[in-house]
PDB file of N, CA and C in Angstrom:
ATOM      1  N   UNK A   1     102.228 106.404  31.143  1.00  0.00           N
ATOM      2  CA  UNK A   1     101.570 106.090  32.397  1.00  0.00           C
ATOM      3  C   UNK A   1     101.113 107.397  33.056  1.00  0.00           C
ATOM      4  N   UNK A   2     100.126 107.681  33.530  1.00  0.00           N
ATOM      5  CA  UNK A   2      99.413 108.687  34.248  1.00  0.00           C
ATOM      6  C   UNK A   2      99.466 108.809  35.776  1.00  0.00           C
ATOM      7  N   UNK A   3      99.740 109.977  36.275  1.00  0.00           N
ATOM      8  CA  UNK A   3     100.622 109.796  37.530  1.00  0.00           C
ATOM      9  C   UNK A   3      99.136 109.641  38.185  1.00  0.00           C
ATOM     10  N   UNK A   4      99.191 109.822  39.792  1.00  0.00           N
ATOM     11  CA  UNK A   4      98.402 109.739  40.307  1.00  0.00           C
ATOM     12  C   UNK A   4      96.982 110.377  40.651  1.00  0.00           C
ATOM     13  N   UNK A   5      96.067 111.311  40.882  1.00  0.00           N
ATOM     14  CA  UNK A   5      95.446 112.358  40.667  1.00  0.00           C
ATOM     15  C   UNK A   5      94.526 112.248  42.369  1.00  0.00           C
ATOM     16  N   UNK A   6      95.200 113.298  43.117  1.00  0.00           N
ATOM     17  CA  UNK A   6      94.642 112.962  44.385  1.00  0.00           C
ATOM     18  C   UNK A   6      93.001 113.809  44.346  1.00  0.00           C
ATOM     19  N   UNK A   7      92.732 113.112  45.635  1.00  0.00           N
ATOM     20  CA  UNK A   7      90.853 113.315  45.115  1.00  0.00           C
ATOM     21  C   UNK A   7      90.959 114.760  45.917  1.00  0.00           C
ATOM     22  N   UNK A   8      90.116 115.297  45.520  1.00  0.00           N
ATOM     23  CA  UNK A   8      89.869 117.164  45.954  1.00  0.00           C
ATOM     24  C   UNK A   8      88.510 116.836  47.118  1.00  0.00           C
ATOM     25  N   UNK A   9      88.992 117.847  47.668  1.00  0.00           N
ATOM     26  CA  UNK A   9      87.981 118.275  49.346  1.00  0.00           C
ATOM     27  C   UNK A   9      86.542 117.456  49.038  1.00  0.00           C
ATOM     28  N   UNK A  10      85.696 118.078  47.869  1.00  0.00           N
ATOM     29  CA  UNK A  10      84.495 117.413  47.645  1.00  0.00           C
ATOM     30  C   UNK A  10      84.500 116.029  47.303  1.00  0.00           C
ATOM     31  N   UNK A  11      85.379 115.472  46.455  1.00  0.00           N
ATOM     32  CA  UNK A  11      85.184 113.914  46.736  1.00  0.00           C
ATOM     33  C   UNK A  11      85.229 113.033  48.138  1.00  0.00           C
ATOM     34  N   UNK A  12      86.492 113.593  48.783  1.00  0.00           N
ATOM     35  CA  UNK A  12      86.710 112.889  50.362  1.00  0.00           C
ATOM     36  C   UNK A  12      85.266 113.275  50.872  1.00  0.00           C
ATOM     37  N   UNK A  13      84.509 114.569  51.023  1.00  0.00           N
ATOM     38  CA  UNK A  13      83.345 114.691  51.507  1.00  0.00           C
ATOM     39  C   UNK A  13      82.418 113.641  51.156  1.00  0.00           C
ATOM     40  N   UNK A  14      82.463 113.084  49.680  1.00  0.00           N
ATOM     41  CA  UNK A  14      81.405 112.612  49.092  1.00  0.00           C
ATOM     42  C   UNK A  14      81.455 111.010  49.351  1.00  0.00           C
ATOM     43  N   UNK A  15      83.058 110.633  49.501  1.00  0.00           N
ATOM     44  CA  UNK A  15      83.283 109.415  50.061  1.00  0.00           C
ATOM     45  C   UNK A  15      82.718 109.001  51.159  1.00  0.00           C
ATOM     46  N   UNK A  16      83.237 110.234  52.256  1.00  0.00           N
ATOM     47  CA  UNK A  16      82.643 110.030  53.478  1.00  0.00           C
ATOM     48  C   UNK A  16      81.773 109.681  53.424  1.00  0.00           C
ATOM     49  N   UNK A  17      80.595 110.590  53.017  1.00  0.00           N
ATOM     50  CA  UNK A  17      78.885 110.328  53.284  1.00  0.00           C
ATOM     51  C   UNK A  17      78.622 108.706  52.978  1.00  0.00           C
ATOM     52  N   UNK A  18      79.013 108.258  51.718  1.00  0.00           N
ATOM     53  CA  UNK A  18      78.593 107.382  51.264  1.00  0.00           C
ATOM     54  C   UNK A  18      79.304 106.060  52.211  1.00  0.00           C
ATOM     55  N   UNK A  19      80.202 106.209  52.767  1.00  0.00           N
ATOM     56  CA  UNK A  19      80.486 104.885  53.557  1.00  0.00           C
ATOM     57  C   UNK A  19      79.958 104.712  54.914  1.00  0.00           C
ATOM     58  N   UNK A  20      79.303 106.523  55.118  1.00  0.00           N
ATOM     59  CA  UNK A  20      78.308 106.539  56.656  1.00  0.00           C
ATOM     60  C   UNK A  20      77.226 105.931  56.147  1.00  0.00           C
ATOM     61  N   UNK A  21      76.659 106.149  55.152  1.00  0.00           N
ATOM     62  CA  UNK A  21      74.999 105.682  54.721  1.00  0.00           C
ATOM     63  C   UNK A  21      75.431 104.335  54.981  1.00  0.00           C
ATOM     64  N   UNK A  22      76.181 103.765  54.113  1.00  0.00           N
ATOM     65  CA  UNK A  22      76.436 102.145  54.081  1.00  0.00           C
ATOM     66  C   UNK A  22      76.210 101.650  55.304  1.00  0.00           C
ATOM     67  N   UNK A  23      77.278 102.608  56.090  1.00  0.00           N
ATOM     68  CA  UNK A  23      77.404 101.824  57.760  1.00  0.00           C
ATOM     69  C   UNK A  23      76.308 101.833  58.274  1.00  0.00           C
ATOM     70  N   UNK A  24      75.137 102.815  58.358  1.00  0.00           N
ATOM     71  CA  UNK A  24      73.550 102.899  58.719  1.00  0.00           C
ATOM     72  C   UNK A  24      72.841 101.848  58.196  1.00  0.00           C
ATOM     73  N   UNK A  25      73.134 101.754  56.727  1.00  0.00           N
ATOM     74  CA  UNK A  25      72.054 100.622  56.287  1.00  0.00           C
ATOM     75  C   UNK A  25      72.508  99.267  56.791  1.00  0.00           C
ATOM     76  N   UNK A  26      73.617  98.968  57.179  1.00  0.00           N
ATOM     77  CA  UNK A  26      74.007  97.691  57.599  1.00  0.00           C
ATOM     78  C   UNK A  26      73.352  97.995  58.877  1.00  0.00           C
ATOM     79  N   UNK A  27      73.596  98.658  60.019  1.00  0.00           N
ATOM     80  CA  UNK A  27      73.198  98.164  61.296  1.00  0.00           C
ATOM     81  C   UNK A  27      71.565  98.567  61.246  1.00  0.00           C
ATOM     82  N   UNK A  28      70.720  99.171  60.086  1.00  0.00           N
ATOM     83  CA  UNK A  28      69.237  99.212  60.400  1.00  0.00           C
ATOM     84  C   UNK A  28      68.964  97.755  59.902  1.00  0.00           C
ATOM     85  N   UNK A  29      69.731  97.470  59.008  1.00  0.00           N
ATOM     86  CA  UNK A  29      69.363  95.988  58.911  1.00  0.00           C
ATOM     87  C   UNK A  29      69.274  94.596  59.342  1.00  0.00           C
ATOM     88  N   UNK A  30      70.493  94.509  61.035  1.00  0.00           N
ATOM     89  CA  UNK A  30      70.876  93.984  62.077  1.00  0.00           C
ATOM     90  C   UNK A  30      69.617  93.888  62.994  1.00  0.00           C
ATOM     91  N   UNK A  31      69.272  92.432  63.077  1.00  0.00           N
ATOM     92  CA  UNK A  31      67.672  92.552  63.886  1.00  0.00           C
ATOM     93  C   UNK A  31      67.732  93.041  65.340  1.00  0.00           C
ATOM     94  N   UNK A  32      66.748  93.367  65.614  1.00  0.00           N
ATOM     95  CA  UNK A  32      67.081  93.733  67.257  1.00  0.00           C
ATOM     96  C   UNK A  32      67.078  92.666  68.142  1.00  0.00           C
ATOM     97  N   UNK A  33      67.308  92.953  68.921  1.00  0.00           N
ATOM     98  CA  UNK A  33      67.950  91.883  70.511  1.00  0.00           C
ATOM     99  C   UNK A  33      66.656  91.641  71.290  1.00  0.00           C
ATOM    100  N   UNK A  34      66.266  89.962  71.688  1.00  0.00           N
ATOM    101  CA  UNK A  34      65.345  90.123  72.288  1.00  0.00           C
ATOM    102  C   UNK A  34      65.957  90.441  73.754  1.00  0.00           C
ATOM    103  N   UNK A  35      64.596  90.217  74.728  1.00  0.00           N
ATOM    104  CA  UNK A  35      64.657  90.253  76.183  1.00  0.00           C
ATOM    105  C   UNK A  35      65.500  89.203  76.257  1.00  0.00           C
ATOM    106  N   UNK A  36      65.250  88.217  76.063  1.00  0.00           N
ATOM    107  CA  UNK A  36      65.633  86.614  76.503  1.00  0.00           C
ATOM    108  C   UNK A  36      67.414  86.481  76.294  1.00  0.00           C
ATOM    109  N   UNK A  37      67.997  87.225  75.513  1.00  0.00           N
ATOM    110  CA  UNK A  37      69.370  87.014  75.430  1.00  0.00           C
ATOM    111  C   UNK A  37      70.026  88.118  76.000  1.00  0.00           C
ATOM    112  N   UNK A  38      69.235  89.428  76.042  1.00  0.00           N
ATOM    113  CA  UNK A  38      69.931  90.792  76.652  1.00  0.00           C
ATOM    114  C   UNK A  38      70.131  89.720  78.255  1.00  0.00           C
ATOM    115  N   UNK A  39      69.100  89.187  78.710  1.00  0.00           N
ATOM    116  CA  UNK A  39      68.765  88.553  80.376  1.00  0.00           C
ATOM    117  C   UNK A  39      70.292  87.482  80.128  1.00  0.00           C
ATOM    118  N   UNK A  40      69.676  86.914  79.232  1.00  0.00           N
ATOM    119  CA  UNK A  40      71.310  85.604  79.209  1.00  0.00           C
ATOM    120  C   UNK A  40      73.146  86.165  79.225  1.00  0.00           C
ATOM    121  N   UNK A  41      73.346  87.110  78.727  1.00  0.00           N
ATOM    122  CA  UNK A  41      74.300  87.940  78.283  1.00  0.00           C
ATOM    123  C   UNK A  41      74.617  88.541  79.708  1.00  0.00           C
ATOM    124  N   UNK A  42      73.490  89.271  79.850  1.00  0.00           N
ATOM    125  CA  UNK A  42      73.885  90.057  81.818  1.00  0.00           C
ATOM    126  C   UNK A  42      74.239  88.974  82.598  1.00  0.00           C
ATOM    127  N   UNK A  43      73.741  87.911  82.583  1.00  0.00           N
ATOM    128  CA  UNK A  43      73.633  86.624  83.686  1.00  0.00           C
ATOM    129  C   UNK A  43      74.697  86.170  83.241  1.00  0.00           C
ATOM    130  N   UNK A  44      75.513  86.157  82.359  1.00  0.00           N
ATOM    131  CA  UNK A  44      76.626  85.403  82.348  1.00  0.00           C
ATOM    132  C   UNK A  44      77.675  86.443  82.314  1.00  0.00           C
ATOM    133  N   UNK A  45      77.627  87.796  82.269  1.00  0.00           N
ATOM    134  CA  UNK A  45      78.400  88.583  82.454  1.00  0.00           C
ATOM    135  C   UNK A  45      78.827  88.744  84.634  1.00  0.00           C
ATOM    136  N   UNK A  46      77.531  89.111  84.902  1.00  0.00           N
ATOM    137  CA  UNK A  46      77.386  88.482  86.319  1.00  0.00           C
ATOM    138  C   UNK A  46      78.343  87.592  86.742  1.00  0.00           C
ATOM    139  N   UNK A  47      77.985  86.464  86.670  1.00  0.00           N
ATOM    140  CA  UNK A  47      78.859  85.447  86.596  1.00  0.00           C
ATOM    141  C   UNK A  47      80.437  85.530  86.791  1.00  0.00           C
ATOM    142  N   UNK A  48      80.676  86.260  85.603  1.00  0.00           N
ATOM    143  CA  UNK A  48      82.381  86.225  85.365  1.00  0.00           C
ATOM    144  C   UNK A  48      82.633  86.906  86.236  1.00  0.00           C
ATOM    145  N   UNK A  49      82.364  88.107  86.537  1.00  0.00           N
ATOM    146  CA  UNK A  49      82.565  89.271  87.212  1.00  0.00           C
ATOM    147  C   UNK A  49      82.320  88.429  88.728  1.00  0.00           C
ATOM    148  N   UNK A  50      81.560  88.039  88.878  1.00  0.00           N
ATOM    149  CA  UNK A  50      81.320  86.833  90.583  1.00  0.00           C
ATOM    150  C   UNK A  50      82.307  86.076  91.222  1.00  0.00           C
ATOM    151  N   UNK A  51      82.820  85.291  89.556  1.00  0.00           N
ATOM    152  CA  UNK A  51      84.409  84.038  89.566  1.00  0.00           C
ATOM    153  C   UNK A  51      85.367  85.135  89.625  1.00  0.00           C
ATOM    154  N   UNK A  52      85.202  85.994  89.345  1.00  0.00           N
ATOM    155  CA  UNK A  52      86.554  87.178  89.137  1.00  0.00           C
ATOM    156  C   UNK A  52      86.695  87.601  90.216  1.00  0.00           C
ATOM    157  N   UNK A  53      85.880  88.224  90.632  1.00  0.00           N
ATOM    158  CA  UNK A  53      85.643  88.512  92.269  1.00  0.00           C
ATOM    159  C   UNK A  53      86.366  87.826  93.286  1.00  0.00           C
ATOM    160  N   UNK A  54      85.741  86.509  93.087  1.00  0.00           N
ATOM    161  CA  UNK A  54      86.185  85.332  94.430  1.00  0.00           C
ATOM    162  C   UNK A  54      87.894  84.981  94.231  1.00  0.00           C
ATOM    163  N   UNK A  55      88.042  84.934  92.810  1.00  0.00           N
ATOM    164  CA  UNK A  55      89.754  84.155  92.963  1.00  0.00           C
ATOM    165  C   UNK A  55      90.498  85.888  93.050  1.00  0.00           C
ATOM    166  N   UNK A  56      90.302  86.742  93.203  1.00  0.00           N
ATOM    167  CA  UNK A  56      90.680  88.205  93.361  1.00  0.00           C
ATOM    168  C   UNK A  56      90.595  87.937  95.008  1.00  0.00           C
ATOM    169  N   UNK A  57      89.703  87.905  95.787  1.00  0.00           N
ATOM    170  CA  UNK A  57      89.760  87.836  97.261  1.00  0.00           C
ATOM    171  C   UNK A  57      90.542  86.476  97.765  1.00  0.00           C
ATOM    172  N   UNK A  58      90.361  85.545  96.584  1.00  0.00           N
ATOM    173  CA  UNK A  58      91.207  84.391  97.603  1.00  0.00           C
ATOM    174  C   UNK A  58      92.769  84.733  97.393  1.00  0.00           C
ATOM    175  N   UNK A  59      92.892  85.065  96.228  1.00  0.00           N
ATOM    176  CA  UNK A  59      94.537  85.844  95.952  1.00  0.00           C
ATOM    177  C   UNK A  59      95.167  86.313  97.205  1.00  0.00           C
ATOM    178  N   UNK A  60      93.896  87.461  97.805  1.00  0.00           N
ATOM    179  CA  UNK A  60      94.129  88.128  98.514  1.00  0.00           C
ATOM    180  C   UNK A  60      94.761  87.681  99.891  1.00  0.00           C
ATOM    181  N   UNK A  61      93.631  86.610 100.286  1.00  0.00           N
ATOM    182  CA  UNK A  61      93.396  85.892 101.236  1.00  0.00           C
ATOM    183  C   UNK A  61      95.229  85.131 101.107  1.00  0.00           C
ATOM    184  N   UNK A  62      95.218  84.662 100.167  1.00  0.00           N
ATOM    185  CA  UNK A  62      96.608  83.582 100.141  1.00  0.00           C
ATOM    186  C   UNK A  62      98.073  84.561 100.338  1.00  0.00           C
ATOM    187  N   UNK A  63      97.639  85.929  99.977  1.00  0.00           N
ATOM    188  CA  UNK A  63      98.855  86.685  99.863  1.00  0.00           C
ATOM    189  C   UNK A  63      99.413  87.057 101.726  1.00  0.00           C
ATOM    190  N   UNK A  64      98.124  87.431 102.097  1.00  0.00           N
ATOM    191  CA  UNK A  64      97.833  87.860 102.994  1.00  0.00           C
ATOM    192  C   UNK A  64      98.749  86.762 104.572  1.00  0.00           C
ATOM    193  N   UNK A  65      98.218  85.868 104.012  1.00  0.00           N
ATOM    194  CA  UNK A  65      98.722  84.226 104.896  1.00  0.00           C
ATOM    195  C   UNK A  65      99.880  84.219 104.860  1.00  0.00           C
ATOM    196  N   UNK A  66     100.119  84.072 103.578  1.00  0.00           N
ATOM    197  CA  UNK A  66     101.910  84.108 102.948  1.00  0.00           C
ATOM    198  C   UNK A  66     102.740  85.379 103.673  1.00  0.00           C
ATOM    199  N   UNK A  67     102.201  86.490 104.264  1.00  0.00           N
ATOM    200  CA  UNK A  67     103.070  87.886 104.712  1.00  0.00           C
ATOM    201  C   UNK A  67     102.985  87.512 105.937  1.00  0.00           C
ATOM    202  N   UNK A  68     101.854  86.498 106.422  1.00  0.00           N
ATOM    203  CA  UNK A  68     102.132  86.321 108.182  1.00  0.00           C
ATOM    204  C   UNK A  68     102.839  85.422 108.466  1.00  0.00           C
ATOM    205  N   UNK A  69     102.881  84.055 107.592  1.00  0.00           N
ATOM    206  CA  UNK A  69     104.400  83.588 107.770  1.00  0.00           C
ATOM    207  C   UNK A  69     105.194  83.486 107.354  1.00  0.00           C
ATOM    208  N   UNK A  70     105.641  84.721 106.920  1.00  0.00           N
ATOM    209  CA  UNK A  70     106.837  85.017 106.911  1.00  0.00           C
ATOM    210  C   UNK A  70     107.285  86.301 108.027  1.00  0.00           C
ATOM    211  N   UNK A  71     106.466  86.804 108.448  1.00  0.00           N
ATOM    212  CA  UNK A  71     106.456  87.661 109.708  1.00  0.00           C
ATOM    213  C   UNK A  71     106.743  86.867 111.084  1.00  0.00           C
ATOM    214  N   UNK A  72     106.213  85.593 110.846  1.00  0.00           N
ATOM    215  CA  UNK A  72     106.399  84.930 112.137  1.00  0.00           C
ATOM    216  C   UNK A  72     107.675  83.909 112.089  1.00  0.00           C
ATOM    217  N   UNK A  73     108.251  83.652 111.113  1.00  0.00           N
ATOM    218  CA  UNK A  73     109.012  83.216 110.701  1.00  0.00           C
ATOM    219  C   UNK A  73     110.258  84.521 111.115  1.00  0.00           C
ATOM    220  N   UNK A  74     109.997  85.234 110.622  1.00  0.00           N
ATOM    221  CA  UNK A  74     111.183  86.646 110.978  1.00  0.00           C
ATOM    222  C   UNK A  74     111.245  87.067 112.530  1.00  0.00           C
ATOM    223  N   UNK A  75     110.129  86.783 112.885  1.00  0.00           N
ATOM    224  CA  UNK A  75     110.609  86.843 114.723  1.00  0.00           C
ATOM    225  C   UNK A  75     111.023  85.658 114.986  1.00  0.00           C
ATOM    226  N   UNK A  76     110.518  84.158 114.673  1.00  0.00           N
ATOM    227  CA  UNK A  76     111.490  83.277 114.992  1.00  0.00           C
ATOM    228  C   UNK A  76     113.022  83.240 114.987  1.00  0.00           C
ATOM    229  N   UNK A  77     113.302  84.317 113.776  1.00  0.00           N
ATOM    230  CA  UNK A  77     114.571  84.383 113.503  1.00  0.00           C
ATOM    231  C   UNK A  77     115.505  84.989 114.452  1.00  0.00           C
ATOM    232  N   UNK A  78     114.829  86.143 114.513  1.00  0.00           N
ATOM    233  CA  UNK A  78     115.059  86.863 115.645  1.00  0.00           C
ATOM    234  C   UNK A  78     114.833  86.518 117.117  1.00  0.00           C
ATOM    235  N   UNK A  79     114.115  85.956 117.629  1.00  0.00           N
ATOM    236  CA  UNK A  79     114.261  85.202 118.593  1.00  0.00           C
ATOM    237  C   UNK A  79     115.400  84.159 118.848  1.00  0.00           C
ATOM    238  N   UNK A  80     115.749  83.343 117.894  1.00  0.00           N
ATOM    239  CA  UNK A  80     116.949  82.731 117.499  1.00  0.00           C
ATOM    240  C   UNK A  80     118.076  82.683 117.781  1.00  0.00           C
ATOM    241  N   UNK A  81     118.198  84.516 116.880  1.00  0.00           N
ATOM    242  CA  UNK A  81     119.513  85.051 117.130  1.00  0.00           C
ATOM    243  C   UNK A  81     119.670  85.640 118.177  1.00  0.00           C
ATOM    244  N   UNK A  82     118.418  86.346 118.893  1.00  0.00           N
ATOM    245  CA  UNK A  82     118.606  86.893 120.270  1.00  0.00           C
ATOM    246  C   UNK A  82     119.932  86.165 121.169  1.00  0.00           C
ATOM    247  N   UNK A  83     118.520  84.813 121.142  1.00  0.00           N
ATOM    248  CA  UNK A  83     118.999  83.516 122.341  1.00  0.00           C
ATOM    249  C   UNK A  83     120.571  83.175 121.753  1.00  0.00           C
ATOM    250  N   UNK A  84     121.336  83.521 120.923  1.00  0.00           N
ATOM    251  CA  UNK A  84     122.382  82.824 120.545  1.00  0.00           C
ATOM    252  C   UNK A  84     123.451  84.016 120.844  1.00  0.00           C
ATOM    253  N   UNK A  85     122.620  85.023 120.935  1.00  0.00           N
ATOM    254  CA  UNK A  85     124.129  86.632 121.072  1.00  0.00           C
ATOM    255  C   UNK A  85     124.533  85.814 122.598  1.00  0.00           C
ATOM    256  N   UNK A  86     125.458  86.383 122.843  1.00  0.00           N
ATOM    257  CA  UNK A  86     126.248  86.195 124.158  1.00  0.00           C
ATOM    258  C   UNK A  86     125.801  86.992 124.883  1.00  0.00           C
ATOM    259  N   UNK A  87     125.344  86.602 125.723  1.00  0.00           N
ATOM    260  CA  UNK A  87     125.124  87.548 127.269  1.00  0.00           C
ATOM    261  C   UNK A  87     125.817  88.643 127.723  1.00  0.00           C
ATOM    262  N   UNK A  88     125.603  89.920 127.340  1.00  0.00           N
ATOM    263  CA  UNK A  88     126.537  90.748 128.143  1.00  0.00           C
ATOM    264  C   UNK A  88     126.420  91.056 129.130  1.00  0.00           C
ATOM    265  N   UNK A  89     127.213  90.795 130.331  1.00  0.00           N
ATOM    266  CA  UNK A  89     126.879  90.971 131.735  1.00  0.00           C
ATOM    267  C   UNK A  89     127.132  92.483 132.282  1.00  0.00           C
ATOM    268  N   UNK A  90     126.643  93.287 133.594  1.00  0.00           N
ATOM    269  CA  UNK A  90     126.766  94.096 133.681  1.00  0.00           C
ATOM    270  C   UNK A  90     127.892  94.362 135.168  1.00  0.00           C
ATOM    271  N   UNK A  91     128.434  95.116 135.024  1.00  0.00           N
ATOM    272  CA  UNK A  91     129.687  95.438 136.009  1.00  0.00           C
ATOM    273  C   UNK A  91     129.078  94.874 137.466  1.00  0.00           C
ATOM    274  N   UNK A  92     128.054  95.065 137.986  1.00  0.00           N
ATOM    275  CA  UNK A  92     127.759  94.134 139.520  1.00  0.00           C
ATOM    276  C   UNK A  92     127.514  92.487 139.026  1.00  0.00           C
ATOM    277  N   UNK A  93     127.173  92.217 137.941  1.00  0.00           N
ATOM    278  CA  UNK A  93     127.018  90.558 137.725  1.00  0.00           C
ATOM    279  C   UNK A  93     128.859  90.130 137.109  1.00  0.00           C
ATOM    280  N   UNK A  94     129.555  90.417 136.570  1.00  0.00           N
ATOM    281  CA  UNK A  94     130.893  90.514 136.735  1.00  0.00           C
ATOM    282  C   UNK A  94     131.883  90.652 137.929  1.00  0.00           C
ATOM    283  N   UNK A  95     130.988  91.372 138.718  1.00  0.00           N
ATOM    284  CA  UNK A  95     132.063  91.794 139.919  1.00  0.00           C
ATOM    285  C   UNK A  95     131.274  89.973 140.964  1.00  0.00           C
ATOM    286  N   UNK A  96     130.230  90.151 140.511  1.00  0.00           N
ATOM    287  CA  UNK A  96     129.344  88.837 141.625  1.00  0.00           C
ATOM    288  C   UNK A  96     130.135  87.244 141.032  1.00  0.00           C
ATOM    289  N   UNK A  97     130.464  87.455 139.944  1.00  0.00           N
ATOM    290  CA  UNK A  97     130.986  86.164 139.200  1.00  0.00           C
ATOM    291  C   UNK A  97     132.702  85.867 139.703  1.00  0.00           C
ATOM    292  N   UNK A  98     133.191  87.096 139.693  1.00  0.00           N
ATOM    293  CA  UNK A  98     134.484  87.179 140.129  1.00  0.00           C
ATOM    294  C   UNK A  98     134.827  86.609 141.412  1.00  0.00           C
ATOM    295  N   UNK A  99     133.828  86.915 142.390  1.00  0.00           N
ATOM    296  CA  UNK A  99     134.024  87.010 143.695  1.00  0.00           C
ATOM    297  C   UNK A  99     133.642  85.643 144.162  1.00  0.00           C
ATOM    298  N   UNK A 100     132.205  84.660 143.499  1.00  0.00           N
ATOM    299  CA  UNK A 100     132.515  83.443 143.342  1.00  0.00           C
ATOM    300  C   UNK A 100     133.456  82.520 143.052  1.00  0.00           C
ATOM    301  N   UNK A 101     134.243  82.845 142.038  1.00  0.00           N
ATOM    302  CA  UNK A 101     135.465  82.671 141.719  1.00  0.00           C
ATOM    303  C   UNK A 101     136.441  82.323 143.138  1.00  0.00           C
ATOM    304  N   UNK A 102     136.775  83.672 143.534  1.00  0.00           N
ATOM    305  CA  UNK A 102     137.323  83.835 144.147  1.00  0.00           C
ATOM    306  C   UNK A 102     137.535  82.834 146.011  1.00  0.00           C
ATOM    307  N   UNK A 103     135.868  83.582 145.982  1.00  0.00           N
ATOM    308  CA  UNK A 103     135.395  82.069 147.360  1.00  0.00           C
ATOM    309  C   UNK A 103     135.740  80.665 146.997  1.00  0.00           C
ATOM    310  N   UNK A 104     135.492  80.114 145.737  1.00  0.00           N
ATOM    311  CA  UNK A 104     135.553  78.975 145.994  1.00  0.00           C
ATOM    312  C   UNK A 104     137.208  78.481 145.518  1.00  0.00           C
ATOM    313  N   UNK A 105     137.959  79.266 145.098  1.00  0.00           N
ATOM    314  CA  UNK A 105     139.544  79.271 145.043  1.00  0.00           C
ATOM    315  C   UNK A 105     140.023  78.863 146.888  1.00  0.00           C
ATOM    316  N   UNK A 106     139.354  80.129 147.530  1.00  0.00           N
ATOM    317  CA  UNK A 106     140.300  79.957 149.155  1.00  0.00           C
ATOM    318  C   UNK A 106     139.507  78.832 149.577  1.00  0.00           C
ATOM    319  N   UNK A 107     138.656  77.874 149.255  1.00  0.00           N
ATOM    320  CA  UNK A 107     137.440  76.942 149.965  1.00  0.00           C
ATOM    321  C   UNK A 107     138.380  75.452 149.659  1.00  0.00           C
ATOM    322  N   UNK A 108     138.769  76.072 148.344  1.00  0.00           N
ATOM    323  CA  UNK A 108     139.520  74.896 147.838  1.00  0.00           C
ATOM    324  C   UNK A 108     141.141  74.882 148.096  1.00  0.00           C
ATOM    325  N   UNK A 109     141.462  75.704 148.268  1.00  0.00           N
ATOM    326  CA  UNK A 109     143.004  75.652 149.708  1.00  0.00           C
ATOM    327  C   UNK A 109     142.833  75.059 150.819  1.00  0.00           C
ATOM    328  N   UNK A 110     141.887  76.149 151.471  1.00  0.00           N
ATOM    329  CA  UNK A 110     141.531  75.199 153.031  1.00  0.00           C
ATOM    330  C   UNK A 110     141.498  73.731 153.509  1.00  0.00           C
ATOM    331  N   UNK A 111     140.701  73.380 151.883  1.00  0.00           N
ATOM    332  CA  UNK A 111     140.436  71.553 152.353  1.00  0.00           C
ATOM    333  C   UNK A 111     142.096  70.994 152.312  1.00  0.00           C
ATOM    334  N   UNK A 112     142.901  71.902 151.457  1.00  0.00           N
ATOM    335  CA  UNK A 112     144.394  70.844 151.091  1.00  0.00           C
ATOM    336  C   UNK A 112     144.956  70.686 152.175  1.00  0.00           C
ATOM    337  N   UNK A 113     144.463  71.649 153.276  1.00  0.00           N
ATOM    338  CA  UNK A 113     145.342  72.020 154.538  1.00  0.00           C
ATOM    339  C   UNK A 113     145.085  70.787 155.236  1.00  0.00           C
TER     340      UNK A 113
END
C-alpha cells in the first residue's frame, strides 16, 4: 500500500486557480436580475423591516404600561402601609391627650357627688 503523497506549493496553487475559474464561470453564467424583482425584493424587504418596526414599538409601548403599573401599584403600597404605621404622637399631642384624660376623670367624680 502506498502511503499518502501530500500535494507541493504548486499544485495547491494550481488547485486554487482552477476552483476560482469554476466559481466565475458559474456566476457569469447566472442570468442577471431584472428591474421588476430587484423592485419586488426591496418592497418586501420594506415591509418586514415596517412589521418589525411596529411590534418593536408596541413591545415598547406594552413594556412601558407594564412599569407604570407597577409604579402605581408600589405607591399604593406604600400609601397602604403609611396609613397602617401607628401614629406617632409628639410630646405636646401626648401631654394634650393626657390632660383630656385627666379632665374628664375629675368631671366624672363630680357627677358621683
Amino acid at each position: 500500500m502506498a502511503g499518502f503523497k501530500e500535494p507541493g506549493f504548486q499544485e495547491r496553487v494550481a488547485a486554487a486557480n482552477r476552483e476560482k475559474k469554476k466559481a466565475l464561470e458559474k456566476l457569469r453564467k447566472k442570468p442577471p436580475l431584472d428591474e421588476a424583482e430587484i423592485a419586488r425584493r426591496l418592497a418586501r424587504q420594506q415591509a418586514k423591516e415596517a412589521a418589525a418596526a411596529e411590534k418593536r414599538e408596541a413591545k415598547r409601548l406594552a413594556r412601558e404600561a407594564e412599569q407604570a403599573a407597577k409604579e402605581e401599584k408600589a405607591r399604593e403600597a406604600a400609601a397602604a402601609a403609611e396609613a397602617a404605621k401607628p401614629k406617632v404622637l409628639t410630646e405636646a399631642e401626648r401631654k394634650a391627650a393626657r390632660d383630656a384624660r385627666y379632665a374628664a376623670r375629675k368631671n366624672r367624680k363630680k357627677k358621683k357627688r
